[in-house]
Protein backbone atom coordinates (compact mmCIF):
# COMPACT_ATOMS: atom_id res chain seq x y z
CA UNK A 1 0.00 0.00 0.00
CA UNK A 2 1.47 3.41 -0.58
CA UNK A 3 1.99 5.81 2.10
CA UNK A 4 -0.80 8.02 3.47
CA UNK A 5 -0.56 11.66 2.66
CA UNK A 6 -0.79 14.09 5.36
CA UNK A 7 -4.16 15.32 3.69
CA UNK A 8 -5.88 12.42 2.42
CA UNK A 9 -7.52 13.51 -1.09
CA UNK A 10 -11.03 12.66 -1.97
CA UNK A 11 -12.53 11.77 -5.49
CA UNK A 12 -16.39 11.52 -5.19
CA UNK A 13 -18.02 9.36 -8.18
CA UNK A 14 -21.44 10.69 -9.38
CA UNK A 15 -23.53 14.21 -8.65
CA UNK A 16 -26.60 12.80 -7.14
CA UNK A 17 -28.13 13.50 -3.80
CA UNK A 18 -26.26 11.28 -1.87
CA UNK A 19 -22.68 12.55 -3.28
CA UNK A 20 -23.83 16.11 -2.69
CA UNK A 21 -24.62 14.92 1.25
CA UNK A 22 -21.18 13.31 0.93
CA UNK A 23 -19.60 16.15 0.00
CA UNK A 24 -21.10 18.76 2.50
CA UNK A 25 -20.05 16.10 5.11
CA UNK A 26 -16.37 15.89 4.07
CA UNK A 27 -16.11 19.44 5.14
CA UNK A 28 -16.51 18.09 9.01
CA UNK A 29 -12.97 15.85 8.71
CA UNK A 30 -9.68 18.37 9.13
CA UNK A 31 -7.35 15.95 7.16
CA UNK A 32 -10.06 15.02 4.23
CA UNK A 33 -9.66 17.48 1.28
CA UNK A 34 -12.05 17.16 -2.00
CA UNK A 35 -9.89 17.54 -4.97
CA UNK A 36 -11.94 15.75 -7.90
CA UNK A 37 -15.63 15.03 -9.00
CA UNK A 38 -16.38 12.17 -12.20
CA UNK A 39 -19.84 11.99 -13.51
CA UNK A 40 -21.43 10.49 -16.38
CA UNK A 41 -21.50 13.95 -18.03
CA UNK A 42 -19.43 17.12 -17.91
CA UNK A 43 -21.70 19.63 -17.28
CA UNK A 44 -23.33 17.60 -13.93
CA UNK A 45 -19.55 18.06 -12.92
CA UNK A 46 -19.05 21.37 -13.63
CA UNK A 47 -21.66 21.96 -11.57
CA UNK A 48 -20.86 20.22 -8.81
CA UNK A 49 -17.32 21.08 -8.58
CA UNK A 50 -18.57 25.11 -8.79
CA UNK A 51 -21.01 23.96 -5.81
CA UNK A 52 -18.24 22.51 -3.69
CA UNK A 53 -15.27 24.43 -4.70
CA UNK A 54 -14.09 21.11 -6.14
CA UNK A 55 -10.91 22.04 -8.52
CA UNK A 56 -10.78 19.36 -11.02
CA UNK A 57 -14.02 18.51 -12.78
CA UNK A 58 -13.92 15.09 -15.04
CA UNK A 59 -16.51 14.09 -17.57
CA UNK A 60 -15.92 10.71 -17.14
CA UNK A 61 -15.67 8.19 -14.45
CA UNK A 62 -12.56 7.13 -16.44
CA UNK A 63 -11.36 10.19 -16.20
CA UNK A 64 -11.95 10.38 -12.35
CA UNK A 65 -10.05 7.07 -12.03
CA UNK A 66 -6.84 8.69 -13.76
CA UNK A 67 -6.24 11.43 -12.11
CA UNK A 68 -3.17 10.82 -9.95
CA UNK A 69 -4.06 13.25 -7.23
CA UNK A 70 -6.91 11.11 -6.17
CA UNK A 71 -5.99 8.81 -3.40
CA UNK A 72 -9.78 7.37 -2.38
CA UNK A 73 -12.97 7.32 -4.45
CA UNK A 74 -16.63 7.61 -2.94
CA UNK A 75 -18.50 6.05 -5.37
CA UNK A 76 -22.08 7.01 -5.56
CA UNK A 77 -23.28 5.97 -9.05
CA UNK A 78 -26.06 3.98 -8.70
CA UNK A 79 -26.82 0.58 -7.27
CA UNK A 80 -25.95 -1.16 -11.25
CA UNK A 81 -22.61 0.93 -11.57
CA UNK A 82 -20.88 0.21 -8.46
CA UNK A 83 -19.42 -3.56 -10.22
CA UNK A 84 -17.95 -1.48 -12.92
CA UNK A 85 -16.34 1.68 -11.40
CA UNK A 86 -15.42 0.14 -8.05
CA UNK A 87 -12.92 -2.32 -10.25
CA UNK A 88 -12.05 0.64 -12.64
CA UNK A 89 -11.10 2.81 -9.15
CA UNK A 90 -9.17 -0.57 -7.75
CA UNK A 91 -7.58 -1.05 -10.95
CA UNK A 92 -6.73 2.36 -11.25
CA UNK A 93 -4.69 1.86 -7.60
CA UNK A 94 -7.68 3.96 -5.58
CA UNK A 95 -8.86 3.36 -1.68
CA UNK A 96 -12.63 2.96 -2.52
CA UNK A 97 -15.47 3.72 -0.05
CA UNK A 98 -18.46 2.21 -1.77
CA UNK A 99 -22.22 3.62 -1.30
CA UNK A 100 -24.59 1.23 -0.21
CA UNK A 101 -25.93 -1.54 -1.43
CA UNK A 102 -21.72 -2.65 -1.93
CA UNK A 103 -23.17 -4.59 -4.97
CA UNK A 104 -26.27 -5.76 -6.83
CA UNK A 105 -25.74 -9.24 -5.48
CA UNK A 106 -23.46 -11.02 -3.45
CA UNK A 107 -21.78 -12.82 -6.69
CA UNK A 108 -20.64 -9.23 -7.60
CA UNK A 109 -19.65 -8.27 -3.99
CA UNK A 110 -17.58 -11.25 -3.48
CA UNK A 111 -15.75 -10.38 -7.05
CA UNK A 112 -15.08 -6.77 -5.68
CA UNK A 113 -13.89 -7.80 -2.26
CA UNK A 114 -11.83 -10.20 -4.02
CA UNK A 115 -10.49 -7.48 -6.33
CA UNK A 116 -9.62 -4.93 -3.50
CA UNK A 117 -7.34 -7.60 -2.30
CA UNK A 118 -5.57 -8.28 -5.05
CA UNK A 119 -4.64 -4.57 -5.33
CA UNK A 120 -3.69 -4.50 -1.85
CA UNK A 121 -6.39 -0.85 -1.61
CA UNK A 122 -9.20 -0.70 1.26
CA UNK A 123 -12.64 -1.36 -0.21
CA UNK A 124 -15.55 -0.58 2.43
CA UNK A 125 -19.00 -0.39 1.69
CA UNK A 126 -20.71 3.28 3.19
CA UNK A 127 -22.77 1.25 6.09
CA UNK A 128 -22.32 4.64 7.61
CA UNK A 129 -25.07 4.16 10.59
CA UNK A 130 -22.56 2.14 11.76
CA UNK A 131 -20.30 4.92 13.24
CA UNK A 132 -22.65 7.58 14.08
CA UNK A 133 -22.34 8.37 17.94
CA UNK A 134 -25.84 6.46 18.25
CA UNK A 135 -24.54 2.78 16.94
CA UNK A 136 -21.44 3.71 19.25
CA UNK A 137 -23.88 3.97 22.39
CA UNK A 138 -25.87 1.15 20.74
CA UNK A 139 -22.74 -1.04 20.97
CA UNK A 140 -21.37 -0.14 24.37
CA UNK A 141 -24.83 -1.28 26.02
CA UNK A 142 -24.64 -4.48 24.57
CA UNK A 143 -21.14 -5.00 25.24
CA UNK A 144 -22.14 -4.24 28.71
CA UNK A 145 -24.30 -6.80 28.72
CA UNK A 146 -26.79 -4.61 29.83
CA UNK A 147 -29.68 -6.02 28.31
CA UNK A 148 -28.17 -9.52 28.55
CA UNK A 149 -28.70 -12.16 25.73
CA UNK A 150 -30.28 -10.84 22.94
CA UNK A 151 -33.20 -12.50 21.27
CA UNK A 152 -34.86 -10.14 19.40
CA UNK A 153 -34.33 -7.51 16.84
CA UNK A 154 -37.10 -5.49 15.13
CA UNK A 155 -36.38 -3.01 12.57
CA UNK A 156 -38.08 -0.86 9.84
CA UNK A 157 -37.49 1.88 7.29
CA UNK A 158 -40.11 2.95 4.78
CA UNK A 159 -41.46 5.88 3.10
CA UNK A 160 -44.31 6.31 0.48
CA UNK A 161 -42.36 6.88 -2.87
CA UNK A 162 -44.83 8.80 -6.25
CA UNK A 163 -44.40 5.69 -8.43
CA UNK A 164 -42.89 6.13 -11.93
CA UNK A 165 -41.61 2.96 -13.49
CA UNK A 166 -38.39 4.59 -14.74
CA UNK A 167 -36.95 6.11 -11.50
CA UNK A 168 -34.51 4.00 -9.86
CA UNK A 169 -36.47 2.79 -7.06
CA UNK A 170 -39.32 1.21 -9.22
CA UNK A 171 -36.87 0.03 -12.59
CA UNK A 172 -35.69 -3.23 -12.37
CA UNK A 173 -32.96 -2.35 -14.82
CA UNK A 174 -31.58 -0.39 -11.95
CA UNK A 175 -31.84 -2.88 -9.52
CA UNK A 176 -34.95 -0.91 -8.32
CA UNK A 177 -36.90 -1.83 -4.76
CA UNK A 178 -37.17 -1.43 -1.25
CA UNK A 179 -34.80 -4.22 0.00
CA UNK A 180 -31.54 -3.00 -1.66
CA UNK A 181 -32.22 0.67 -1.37
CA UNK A 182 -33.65 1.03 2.19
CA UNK A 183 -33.67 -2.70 3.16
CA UNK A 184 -30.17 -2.66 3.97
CA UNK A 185 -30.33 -0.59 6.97
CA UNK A 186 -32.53 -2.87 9.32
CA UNK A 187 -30.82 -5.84 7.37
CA UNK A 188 -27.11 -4.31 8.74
CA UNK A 189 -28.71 -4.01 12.13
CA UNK A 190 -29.09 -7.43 12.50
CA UNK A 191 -26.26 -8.52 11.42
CA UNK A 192 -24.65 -6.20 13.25
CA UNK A 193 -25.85 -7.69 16.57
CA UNK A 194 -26.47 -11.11 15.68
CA UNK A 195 -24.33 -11.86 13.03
CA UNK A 196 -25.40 -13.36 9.70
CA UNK A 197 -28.88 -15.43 9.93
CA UNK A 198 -28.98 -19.05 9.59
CA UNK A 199 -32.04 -18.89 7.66
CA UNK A 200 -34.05 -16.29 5.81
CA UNK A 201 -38.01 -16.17 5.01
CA UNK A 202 -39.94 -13.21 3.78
CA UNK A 203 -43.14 -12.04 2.31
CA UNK A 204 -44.21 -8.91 0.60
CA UNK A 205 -45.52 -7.46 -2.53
CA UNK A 206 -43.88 -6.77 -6.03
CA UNK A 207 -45.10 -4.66 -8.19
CA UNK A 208 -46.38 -4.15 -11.48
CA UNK A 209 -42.64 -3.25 -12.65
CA UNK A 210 -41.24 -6.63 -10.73
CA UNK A 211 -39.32 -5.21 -7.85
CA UNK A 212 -40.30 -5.39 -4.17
CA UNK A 213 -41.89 -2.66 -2.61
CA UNK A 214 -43.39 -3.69 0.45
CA UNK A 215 -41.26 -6.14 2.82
CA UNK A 216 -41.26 -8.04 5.73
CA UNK A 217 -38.24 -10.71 5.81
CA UNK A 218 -37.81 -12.55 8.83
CA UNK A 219 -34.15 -13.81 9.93
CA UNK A 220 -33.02 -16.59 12.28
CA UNK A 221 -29.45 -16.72 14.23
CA UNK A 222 -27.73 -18.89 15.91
CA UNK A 223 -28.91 -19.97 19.18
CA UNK A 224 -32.69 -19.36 18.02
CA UNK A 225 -32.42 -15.21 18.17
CA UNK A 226 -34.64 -13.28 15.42
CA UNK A 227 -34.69 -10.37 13.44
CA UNK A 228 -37.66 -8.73 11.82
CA UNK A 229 -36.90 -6.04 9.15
CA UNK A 230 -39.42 -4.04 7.13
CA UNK A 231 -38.91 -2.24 4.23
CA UNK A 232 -41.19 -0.04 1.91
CA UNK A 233 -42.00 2.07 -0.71
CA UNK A 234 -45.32 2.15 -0.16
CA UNK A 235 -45.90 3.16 3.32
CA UNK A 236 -44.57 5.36 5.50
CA UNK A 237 -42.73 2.95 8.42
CA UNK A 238 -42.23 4.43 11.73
CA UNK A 239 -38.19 4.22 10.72
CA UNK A 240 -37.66 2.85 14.58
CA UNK A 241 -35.52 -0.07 16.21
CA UNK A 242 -36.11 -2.16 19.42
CA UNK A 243 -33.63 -4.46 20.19
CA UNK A 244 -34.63 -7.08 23.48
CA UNK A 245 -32.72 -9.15 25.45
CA UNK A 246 -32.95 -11.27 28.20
CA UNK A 247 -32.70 -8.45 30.66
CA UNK A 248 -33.97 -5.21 29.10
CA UNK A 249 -34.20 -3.78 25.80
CA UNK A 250 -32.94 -0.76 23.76
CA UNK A 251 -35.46 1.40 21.97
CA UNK A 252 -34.23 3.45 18.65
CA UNK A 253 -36.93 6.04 17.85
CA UNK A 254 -36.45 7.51 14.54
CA UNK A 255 -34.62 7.58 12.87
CA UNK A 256 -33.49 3.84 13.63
CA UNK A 257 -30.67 4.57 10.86
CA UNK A 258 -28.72 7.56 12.79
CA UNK A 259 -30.60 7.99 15.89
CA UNK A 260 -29.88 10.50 18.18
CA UNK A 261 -31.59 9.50 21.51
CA UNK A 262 -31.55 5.94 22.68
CA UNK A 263 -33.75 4.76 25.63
CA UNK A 264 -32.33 1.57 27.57
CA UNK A 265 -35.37 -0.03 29.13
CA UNK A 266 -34.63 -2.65 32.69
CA UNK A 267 -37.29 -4.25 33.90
CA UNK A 268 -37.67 -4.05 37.68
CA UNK A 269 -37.56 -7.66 38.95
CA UNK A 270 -36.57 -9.67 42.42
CA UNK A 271 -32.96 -10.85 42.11
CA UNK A 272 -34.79 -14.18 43.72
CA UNK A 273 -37.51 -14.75 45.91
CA UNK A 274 -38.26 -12.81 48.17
CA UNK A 275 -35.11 -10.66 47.27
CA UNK A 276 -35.71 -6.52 47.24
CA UNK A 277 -36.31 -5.51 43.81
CA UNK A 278 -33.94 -4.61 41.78
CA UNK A 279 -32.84 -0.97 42.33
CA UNK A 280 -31.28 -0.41 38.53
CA UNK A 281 -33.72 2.86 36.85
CA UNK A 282 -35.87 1.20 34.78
CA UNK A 283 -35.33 3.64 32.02
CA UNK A 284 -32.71 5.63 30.74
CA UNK A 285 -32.21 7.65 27.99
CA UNK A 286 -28.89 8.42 26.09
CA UNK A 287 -28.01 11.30 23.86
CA UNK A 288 -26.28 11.16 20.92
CA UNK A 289 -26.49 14.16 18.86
CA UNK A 290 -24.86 13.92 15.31
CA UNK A 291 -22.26 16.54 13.94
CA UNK A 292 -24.14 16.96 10.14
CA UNK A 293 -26.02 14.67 8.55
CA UNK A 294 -23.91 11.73 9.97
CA UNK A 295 -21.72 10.36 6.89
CA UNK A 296 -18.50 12.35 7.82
CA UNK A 297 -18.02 9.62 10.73
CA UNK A 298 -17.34 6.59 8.38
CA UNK A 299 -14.30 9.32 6.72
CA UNK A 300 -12.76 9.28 9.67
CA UNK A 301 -12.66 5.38 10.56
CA UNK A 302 -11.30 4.68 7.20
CA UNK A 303 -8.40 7.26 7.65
CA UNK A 304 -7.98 5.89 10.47
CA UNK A 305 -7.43 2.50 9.10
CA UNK A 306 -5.98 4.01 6.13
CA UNK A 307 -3.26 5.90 8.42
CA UNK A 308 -2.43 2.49 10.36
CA UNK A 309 -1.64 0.51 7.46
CA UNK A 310 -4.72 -1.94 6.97
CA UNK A 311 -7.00 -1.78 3.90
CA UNK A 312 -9.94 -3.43 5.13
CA UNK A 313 -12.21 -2.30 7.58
CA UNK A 314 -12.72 -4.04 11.16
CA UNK A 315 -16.33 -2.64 11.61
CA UNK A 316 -17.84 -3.22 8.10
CA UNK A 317 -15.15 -5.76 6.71
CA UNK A 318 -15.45 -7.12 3.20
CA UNK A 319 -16.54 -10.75 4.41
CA UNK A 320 -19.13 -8.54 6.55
CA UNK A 321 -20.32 -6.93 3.22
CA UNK A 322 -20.59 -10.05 1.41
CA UNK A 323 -22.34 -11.75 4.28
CA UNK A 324 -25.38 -8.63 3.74
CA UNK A 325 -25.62 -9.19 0.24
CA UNK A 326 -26.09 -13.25 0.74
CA UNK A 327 -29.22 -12.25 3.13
CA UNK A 328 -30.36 -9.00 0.63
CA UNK A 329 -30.33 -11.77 -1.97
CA UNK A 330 -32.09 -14.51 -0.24
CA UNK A 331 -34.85 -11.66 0.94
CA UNK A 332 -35.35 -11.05 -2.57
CA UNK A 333 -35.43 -14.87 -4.26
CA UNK A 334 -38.21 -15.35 -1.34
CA UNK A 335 -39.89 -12.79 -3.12
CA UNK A 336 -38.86 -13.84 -6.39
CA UNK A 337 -37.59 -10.45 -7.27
CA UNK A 338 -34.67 -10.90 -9.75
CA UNK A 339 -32.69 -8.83 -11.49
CA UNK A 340 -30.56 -8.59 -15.23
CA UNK A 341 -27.11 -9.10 -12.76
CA UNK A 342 -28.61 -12.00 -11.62
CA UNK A 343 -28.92 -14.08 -14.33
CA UNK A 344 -25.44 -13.05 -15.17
CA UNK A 345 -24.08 -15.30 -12.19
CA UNK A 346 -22.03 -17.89 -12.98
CA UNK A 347 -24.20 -21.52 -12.79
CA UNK A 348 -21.15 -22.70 -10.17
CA UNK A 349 -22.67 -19.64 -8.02
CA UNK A 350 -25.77 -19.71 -7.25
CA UNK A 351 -25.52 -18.65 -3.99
CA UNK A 352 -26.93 -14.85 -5.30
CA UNK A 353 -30.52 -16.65 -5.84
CA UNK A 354 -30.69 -19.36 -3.18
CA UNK A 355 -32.21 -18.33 0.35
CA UNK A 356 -31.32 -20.03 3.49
């Protein structure tokens, strides 16, 4: 890997909403500097570089990959493009921080995992809940062992979206639906706490264009723990979290996906019988205010890991990536939601359209 620059020097891929909430973000990180912008077409990049103050301006993603004063690449084409320019960034001898979904399936995650080692570059994929003060709370509960053995996770993000069968969310062609687009955040959850399920059922409906847009999938761990996670395009979901254990639980009010208050719920119960009750507050609430939208944090774990000489991530790792695309994939072939990419995997793969 080659050495870290004091400044590290940020490429963003693609002028959408979520690069533009990117890019206002970066500003938050004192050693992240946005030198370059790629899109699709010049004139999208003109205008976001004049926007962001962003110097260099490419019409290309080619282009973007080139440039040898770009030393990591937030790609934020969509879903369908991240295969192609994540390997043209990797090739090119970019870092890569990926938007979310990492891929359309996990027979393309695992061959850009694969690909990010062989260049010896970090490849993470932006599961950027994951380091917002909230999921850092979250985690220090349960590693507590506050809420003792979990058994239960419930999760749910969903919002009612004007239908048009060409916009990305409804197009198949685009990898349109609920489940990769705002799926993945109840789906990481889980993981997250439970690790990856041993088996995967859900139900739903699929629209008239053929992608899900109403979901309820239900996971099962190890040890006999579930997860429930909702997803829709049809509905607006309450967007909250509870997560119950064998001794409490922790409540996530909205938004379950960078929450800024969590409440950590005891029950007051005898130690034994005829014991005093147990004199732990029976609720307590946590703030966790977020600096920005919330995306900036993820910057500064992978400079962190950039800056100690590892190119892979230890909180969303590139096994941990591929692990959410097997269950995002199994979620959808319960449905029977399929995409082009999908019957593009290789027949000695068909782990992309098998659920557990």
């Amino acid at each position: 890997m080659t050495d870290v620059a004091e400044r590290i020097r940020w490429g963003i891929a693609g002028t959408g909403m979520i690069a533009r909430v990117f890019a206002h973000d970066l500003a938050f990180v004192e050693d992240a500097e946005l030198v370059a912008v790629g899109s699709r077409a010049g004139t999208s990049a003109e205008a976001f570089g004049a926007e962001f103050g962003v110097e260099r301006r490419h019409g290309s993603y080619a282009a973007l990959a080139a440039d040898p004063g770009v030393d990591i690449v937030y790609v934020a084409s969509p879903h369908t493009g991240h295969l192609e320019h994540t390997l043209l960034f990797l090739a090119a001898g970019k870092h890569v921080l990926c938007e979310k979904p990492l891929a359309v399936n996990a027979a393309q995650a695992r061959a850009m995992t694969a690909a990010a080692a062989s260049a010896d570059r970090l490849l993470m994929e932006a599961v950027w809940s994951r380091f917002t003060p909230g999921y850092q709370a979250m985690r220090s509960v349960l590693d507590a062992g506050e809420i003792g053995d979990v058994l239960l996770v419930e999760a749910e993000f969903g919002f009612r979206a004007p239908f048009d069968p060409l916009h990305r969310l409804f197009n198949p062609a685009l990898a349109g639906g609920s489940v990769l687009d705002i799926g993945i955040y109840p789906v990481q959850l889980a993981h997250l706490i439970l690790g990856p399920p041993e088996a995967v059922t859900a139900s739903g409906i699929v629209g008239t264009t053929g992608v899900d847009e109403h979901v309820v999938a239900v996971l099962r761990h190890a040890g006999g723990a579930l997860a429930v996670a909702k997803s829709s395009l049809r509905a607006d979901l309450a967007g909250t979290a509870r997560i119950t254990g064998t001794l409490g639980s922790i409540e996530v009010p909205s938004s379950m996906w960078a929450p800024e208050t969590l409440i950590v719920r005891l029950p007051v119960l005898p130690t034994r019988i005829g014991a005093a009750a147990d004199v732990r507050p029976p609720e307590r609430r946590i703030e966790t205010p977020l600096v920005g939208t919330g995306l900036h944090y993820q910057v500064r774990h992978v400079h962190d890991r950039l800056r100690a000489g590892h190119v892979a991530s230890d909180v969303v790792s590139p096994a941990e990536s591929v692990r959410i695309a097997e269950t995002l994939d199994a979620i959808r072939a319960a449905l029977g939601v399929r995409y082009p990419e999908d019957r593009q995997t290789s027949p000695d793969d068909d782990r992309a359209e098998r659920p557990t």
